[in-house]
N, C-alpha and C. Protein backbone atom coordinates (compact mmCIF):
# COMPACT_ATOMS: atom_id res chain seq x y z
N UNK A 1 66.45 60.06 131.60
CA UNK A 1 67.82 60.01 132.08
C UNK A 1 68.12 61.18 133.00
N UNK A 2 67.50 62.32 132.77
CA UNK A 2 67.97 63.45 133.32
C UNK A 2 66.81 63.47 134.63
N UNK A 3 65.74 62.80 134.82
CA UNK A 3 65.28 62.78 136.29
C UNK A 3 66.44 61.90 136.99
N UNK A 4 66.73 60.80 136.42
CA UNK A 4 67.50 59.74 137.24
C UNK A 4 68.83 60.86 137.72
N UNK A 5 69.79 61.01 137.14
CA UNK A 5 70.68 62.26 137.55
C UNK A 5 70.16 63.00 138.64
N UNK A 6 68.86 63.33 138.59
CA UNK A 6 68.94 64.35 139.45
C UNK A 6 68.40 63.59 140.81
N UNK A 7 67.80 62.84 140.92
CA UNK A 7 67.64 61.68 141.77
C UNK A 7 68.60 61.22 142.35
N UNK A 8 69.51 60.89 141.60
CA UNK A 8 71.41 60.70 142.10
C UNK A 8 72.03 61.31 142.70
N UNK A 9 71.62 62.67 142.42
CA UNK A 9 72.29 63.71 142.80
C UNK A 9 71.42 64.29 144.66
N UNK A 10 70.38 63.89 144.81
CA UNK A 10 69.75 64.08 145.71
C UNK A 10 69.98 63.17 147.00
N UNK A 11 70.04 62.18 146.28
CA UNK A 11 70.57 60.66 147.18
C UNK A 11 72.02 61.16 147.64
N UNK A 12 72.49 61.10 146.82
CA UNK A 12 74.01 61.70 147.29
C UNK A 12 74.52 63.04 148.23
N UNK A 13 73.73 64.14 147.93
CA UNK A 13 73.85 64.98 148.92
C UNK A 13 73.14 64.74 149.87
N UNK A 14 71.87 63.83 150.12
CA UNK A 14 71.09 63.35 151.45
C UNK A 14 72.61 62.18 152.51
N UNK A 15 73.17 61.71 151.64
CA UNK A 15 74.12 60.84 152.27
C UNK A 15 75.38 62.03 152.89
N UNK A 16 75.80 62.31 152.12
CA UNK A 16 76.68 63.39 152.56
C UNK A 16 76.14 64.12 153.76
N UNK A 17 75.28 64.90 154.20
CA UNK A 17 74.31 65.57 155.16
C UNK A 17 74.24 64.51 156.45
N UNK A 18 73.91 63.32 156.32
CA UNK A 18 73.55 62.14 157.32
C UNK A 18 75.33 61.68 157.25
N UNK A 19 76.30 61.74 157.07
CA UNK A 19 77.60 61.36 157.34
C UNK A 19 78.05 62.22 158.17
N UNK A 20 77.62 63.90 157.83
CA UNK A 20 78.26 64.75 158.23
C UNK A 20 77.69 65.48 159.57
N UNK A 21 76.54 65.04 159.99
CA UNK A 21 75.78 64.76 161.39
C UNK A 21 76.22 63.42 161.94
N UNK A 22 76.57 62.70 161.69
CA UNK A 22 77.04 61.78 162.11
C UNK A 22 78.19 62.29 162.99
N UNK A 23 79.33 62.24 162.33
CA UNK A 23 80.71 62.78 162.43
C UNK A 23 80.47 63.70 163.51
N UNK A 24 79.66 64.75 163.45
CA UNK A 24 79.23 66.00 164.44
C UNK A 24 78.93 65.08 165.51
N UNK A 25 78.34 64.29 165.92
CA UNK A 25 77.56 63.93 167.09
C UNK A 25 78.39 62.91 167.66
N UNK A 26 79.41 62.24 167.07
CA UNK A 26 80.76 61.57 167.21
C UNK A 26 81.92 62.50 168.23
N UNK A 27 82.36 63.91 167.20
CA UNK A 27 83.23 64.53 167.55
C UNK A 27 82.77 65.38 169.37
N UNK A 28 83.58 64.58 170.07
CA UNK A 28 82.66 64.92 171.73
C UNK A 28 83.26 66.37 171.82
N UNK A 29 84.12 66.66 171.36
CA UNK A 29 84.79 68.30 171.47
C UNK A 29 83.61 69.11 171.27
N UNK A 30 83.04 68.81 170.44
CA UNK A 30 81.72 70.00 170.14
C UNK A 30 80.57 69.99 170.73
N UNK A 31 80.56 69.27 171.99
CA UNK A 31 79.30 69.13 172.56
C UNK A 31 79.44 70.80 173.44
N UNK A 32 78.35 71.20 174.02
CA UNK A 32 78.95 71.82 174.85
C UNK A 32 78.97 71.71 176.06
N UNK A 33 79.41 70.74 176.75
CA UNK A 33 80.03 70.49 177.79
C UNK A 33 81.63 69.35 177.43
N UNK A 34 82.43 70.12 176.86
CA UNK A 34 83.50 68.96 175.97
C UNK A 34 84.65 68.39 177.46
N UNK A 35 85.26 67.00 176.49
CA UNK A 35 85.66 66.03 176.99
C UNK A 35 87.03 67.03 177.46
N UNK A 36 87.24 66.29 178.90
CA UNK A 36 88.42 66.83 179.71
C UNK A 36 89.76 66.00 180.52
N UNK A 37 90.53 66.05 180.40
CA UNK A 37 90.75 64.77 181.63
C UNK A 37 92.00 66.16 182.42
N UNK A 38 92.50 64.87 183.97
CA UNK A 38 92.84 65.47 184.33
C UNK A 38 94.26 64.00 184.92
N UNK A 39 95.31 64.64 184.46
CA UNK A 39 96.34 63.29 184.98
C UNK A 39 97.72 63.77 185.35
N UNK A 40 97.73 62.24 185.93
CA UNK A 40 99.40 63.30 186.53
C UNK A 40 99.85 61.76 187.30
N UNK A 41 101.11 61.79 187.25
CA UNK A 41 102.19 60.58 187.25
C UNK A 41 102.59 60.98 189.28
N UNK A 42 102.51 60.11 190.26
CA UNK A 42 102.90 60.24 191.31
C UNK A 42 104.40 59.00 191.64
N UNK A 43 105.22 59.19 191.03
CA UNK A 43 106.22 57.85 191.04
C UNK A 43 105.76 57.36 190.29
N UNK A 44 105.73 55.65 189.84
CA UNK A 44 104.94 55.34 189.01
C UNK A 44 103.43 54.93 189.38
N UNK A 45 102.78 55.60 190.17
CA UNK A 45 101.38 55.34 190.54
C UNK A 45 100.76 56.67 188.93
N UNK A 46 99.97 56.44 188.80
CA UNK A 46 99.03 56.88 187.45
C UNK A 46 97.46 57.13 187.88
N UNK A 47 97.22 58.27 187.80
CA UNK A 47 95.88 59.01 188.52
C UNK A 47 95.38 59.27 187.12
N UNK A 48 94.07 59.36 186.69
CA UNK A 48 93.78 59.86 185.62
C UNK A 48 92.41 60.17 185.76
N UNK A 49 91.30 61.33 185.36
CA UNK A 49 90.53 61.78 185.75
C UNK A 49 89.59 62.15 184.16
N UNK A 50 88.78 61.48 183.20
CA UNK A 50 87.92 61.65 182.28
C UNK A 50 86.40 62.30 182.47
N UNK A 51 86.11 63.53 182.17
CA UNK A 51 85.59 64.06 182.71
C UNK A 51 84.61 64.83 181.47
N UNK A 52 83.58 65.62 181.37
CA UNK A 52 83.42 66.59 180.45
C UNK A 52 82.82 67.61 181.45
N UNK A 53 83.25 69.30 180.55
CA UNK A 53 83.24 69.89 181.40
C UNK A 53 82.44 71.30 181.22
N UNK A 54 81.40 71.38 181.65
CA UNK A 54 80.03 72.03 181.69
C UNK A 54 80.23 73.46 182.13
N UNK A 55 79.58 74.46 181.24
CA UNK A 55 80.13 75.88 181.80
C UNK A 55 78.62 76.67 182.79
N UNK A 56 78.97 77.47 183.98
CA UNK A 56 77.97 78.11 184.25
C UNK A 56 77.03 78.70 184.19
N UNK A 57 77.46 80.00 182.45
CA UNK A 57 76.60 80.45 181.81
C UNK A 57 75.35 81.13 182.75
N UNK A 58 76.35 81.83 183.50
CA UNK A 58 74.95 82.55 184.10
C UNK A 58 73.74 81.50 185.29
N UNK A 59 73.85 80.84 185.43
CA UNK A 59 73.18 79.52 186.19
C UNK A 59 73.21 79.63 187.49
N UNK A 60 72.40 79.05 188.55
CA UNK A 60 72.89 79.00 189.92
C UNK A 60 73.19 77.37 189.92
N UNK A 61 74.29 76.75 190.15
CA UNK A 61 74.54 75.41 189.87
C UNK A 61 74.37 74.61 190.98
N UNK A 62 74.90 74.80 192.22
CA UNK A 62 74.30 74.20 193.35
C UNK A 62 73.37 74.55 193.91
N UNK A 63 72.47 73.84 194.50
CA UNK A 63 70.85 74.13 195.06
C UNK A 63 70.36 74.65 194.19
N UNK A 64 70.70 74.89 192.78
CA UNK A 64 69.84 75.50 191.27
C UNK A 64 70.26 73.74 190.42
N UNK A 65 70.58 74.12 189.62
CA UNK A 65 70.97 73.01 188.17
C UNK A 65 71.34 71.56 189.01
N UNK A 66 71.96 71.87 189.80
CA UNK A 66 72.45 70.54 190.65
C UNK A 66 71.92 70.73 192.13
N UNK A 67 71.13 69.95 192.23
CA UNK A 67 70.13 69.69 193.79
C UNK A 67 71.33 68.72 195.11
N UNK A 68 71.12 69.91 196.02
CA UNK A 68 71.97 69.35 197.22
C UNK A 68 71.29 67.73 197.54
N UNK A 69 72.56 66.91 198.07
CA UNK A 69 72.00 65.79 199.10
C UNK A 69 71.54 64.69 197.71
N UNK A 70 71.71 65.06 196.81
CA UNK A 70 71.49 63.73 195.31
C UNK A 70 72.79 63.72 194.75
N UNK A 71 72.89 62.04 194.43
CA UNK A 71 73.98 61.74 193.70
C UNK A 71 73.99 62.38 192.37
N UNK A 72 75.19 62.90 192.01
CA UNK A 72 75.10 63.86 190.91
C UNK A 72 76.49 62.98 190.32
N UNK A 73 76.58 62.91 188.60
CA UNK A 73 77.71 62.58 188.22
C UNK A 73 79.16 62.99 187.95
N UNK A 74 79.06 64.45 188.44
CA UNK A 74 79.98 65.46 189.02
C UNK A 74 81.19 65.50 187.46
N UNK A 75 80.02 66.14 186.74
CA UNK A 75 80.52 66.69 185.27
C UNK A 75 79.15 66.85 184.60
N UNK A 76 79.50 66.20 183.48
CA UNK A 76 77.72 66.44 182.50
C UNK A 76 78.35 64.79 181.17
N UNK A 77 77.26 64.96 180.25
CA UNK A 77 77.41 63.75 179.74
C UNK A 77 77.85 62.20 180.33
N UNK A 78 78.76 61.75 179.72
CA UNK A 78 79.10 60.33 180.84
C UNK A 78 79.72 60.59 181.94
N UNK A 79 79.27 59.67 182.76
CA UNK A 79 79.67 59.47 184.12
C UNK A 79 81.00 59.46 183.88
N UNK A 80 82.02 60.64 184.97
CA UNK A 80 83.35 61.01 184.85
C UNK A 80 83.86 59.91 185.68
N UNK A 81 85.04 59.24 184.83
CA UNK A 81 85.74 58.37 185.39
C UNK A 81 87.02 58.68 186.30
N UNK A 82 87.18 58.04 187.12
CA UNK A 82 88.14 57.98 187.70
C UNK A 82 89.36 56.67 187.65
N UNK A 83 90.46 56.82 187.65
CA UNK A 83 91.59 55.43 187.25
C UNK A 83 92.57 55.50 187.70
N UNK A 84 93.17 54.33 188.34
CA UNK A 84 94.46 54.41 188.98
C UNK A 84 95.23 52.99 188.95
N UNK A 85 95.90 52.96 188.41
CA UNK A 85 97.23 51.71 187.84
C UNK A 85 97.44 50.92 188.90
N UNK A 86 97.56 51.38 190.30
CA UNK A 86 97.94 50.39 191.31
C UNK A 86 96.40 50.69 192.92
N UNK A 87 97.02 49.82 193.47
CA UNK A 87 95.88 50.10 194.54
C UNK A 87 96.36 51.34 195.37
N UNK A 88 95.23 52.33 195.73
CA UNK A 88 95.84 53.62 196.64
C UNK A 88 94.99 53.46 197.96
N UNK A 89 95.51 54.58 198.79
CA UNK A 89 94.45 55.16 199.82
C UNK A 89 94.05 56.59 199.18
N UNK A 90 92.53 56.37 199.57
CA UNK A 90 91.82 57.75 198.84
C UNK A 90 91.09 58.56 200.60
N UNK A 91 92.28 59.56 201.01
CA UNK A 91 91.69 60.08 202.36
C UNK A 91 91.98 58.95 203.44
N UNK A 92 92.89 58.02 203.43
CA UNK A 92 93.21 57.00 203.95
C UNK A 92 92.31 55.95 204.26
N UNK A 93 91.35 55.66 202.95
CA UNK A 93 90.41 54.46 202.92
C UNK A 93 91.21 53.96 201.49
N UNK A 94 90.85 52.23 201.39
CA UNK A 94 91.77 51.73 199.97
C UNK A 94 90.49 51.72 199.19
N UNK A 95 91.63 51.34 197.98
CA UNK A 95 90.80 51.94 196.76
C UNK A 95 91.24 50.57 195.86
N UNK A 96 91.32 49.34 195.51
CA UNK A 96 92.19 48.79 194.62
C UNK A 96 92.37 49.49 192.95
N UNK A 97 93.06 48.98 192.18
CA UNK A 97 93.96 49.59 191.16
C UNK A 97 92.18 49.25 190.26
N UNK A 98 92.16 50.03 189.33
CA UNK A 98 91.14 50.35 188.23
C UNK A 98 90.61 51.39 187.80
N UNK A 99 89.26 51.48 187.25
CA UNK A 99 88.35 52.52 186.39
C UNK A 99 87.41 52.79 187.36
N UNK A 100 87.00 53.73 187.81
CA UNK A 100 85.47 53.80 188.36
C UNK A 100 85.07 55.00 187.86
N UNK A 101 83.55 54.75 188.15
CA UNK A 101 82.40 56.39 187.61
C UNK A 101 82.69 56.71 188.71
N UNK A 102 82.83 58.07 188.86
CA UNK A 102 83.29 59.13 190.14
C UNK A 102 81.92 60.01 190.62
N UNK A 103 81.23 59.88 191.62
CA UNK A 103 80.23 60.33 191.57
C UNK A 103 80.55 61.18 192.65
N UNK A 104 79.23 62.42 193.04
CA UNK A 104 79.35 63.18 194.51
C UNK A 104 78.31 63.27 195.04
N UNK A 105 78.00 64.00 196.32
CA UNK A 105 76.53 64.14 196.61
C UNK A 105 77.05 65.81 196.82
N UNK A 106 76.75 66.77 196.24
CA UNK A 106 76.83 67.74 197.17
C UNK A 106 76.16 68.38 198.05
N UNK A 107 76.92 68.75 198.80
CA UNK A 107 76.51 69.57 200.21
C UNK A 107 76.06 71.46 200.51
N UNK A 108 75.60 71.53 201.09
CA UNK A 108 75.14 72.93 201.10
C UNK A 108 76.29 73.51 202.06
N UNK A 109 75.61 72.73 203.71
CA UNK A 109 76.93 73.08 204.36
C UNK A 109 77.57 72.10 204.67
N UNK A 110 79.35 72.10 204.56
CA UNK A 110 79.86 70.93 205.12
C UNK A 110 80.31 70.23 204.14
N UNK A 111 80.83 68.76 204.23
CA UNK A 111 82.06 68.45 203.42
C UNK A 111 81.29 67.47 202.47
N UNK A 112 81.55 67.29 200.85
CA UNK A 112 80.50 66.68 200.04
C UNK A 112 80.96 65.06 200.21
N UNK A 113 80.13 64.68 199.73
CA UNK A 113 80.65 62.62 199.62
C UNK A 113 81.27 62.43 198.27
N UNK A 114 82.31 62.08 198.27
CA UNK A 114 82.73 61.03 196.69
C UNK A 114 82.77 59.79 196.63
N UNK A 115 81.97 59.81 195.19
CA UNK A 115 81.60 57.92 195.56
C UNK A 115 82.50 57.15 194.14
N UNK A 116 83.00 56.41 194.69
CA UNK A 116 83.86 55.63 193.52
C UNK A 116 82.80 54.09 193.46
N UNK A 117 82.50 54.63 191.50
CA UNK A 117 81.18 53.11 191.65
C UNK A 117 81.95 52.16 190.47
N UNK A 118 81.80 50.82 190.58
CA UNK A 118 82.64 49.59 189.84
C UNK A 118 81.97 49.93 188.50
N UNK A 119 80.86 50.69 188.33
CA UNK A 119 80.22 50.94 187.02
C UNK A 119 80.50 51.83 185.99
N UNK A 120 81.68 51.64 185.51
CA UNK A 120 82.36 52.92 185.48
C UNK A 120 82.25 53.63 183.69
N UNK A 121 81.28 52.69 183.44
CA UNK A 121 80.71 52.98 181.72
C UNK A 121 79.56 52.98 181.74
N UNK A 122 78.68 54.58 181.98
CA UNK A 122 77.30 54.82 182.90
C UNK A 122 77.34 56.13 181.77
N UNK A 123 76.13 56.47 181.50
CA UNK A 123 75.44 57.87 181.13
C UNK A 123 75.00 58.54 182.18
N UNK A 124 75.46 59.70 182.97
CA UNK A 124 75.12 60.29 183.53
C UNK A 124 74.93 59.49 185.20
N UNK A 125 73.97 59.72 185.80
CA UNK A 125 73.65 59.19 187.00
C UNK A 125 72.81 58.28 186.70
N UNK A 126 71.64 58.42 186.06
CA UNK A 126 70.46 57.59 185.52
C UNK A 126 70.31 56.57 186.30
N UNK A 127 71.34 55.60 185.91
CA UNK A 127 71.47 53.54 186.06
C UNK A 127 72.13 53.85 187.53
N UNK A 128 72.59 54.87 188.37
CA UNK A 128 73.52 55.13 189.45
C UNK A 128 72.92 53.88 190.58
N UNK A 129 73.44 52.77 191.03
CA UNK A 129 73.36 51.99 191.97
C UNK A 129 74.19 51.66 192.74
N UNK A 130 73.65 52.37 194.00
CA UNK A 130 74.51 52.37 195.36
C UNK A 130 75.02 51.27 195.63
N UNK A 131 74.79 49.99 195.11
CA UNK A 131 75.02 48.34 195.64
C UNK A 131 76.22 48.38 194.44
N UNK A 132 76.40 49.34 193.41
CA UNK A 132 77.79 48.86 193.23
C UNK A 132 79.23 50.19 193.49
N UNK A 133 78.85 50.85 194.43
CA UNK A 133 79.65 51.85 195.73
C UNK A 133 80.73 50.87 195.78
N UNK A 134 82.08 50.85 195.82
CA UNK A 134 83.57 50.42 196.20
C UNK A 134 83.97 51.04 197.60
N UNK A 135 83.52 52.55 197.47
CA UNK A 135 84.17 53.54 198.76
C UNK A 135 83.57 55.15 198.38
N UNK A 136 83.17 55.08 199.42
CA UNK A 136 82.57 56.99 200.11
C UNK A 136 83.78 57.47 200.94
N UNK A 137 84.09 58.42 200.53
CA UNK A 137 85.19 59.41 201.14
C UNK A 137 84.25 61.01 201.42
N UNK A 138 84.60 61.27 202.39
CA UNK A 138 84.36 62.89 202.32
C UNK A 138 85.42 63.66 201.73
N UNK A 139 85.24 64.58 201.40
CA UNK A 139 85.85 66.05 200.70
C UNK A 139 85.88 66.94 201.11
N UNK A 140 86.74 67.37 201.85
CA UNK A 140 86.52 68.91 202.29
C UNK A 140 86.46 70.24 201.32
N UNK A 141 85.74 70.84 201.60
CA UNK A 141 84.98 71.95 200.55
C UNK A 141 85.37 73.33 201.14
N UNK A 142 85.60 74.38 200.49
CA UNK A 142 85.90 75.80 200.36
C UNK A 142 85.07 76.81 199.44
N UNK A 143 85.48 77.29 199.10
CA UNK A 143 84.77 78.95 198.35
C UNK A 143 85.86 79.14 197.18
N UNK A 144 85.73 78.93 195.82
CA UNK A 144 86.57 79.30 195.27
C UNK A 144 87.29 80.96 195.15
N UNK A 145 88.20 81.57 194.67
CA UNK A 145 88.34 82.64 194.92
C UNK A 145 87.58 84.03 193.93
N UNK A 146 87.38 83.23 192.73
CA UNK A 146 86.60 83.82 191.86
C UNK A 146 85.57 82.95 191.21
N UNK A 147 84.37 83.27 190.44
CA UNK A 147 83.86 82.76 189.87
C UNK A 147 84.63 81.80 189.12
N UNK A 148 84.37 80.25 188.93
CA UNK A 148 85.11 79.16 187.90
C UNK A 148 84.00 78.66 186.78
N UNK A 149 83.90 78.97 185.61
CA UNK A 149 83.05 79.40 184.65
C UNK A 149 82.97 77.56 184.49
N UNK A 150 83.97 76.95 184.06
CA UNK A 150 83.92 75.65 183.53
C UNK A 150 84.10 74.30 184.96
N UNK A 151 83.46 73.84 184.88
CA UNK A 151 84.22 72.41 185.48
C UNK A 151 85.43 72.40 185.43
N UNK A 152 86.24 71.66 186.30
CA UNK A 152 87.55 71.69 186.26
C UNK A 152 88.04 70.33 187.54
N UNK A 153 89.48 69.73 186.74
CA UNK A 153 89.28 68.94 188.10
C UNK A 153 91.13 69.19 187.54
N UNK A 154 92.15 69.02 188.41
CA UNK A 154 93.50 69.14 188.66
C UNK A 154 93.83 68.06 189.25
N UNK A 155 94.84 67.78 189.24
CA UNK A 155 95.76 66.37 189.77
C UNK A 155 97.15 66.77 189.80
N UNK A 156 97.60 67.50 191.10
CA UNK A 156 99.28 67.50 191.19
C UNK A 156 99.86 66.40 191.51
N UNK A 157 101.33 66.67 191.60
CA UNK A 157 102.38 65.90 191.13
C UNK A 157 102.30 65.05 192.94
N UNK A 158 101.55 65.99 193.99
CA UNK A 158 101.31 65.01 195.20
C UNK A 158 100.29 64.14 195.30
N UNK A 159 99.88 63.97 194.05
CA UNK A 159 98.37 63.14 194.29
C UNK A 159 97.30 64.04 195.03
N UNK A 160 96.92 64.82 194.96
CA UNK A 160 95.70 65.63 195.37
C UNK A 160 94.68 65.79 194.43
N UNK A 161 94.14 65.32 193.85
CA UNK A 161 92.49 65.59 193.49
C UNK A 161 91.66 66.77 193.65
N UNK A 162 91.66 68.20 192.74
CA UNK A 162 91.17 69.25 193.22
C UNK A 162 89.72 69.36 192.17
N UNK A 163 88.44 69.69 192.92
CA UNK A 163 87.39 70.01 191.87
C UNK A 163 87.17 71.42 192.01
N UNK A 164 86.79 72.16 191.01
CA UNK A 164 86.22 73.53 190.87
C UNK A 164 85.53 73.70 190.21
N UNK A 165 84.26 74.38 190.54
CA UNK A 165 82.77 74.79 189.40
C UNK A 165 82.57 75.73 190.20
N UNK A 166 81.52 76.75 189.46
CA UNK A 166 81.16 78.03 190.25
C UNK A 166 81.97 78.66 191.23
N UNK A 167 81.33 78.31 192.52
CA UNK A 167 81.74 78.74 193.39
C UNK A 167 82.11 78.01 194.65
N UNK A 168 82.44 76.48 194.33
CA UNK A 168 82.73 75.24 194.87
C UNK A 168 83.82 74.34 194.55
N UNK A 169 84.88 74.48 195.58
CA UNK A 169 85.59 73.87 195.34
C UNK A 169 86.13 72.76 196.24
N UNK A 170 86.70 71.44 196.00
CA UNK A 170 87.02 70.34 197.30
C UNK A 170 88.09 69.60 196.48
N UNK A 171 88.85 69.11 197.75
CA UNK A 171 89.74 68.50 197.47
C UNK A 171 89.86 66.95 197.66
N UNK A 172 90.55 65.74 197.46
CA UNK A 172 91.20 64.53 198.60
C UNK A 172 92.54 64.15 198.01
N UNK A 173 93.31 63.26 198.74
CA UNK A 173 94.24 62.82 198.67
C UNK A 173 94.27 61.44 197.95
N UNK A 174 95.35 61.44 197.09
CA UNK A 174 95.59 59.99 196.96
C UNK A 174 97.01 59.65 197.21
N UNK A 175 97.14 58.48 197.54
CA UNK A 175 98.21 57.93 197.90
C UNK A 175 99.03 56.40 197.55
N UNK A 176 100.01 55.79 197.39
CA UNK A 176 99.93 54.62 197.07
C UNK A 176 99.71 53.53 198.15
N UNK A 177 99.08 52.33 198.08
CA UNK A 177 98.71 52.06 199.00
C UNK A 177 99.91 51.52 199.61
């Protein structure tokens, strides 16, 4: 009787252990690159930006961790979505109303590409297929003013779209269409 108990007792804390890794690998806050968004109400047009957001840690991130001139998923973990309630102009190209994976190419010198893809429930770049591209916009790009430790993306109240990492930052416009 008293092996069985303790057998019970083994089973049971093995379950407990495998619930509680579970739960861990569930909870996306604790990854370390955690879940972010970025939103903001323009009239009733609705911008919303799902993102996770990856820290520098000492890294060289462009032309190091992230290779110029390749589609990159412009965050870490899932492909960062992009969403908008009605149809816009993005840089004065249309965009109709939905979800897309928000992708970039960045640039060394000069203004990066953003690619809005219909695939918009993607791991990373991996599955990334140009044949399902909606719209390429350029971005005009700057120098941030200080080091920006985390990913970061902003959405003011004019519809502007701002990204910042390291030492890279770009903007575009949205608008209603």
């Amino acid at each position: 009787m008293q092996r069985r108990n303790r057998f019970l007792l083994l089973v049971a804390i093995m379950m407990v252990g495998i619930a509680t890794t579970t739960y861990a690998q569930q909870d996306k806050s604790k990854r370390p690159s955690p879940p972010a968004e970025a939103k903001a109400s323009v009239g009733d047009l609705t911008i919303a930006i799902n993102y996770s957001s990856p820290a520098v840690k000492g890294r060289k991130v462009f032309g190091g961790l992230e290779s110029y001139d390749k589609v990159w998923r412009t965050g870490a973990n899932e492909a960062t979505t992009f969403e908008v309630n009605q149809d816009v102009m993005i840089n004065g190209e249309k965009l109709a109303a939905g979800k897309y994976a928000l992708f970039s190419i960045p640039k060394e010198n000069g203004d990066w590409v953003i690619i809005f893809n219909k695939e918009a429930s993607q791991w990373g770049a991996y599955n990334y297929k140009e044949s399902a591209d909606v719209l390429r916009v350029n971005a005009k790009t700057g120098k941030t003013a200080s080091l920006q430790e985390r990913l970061q993306f902003e959405v003011n109240n004019g519809g502007t779209v701002t990204f910042s990492w390291e030492n890279v930052t770009w903007s575009f416009d949205v608008k209603k269409a």
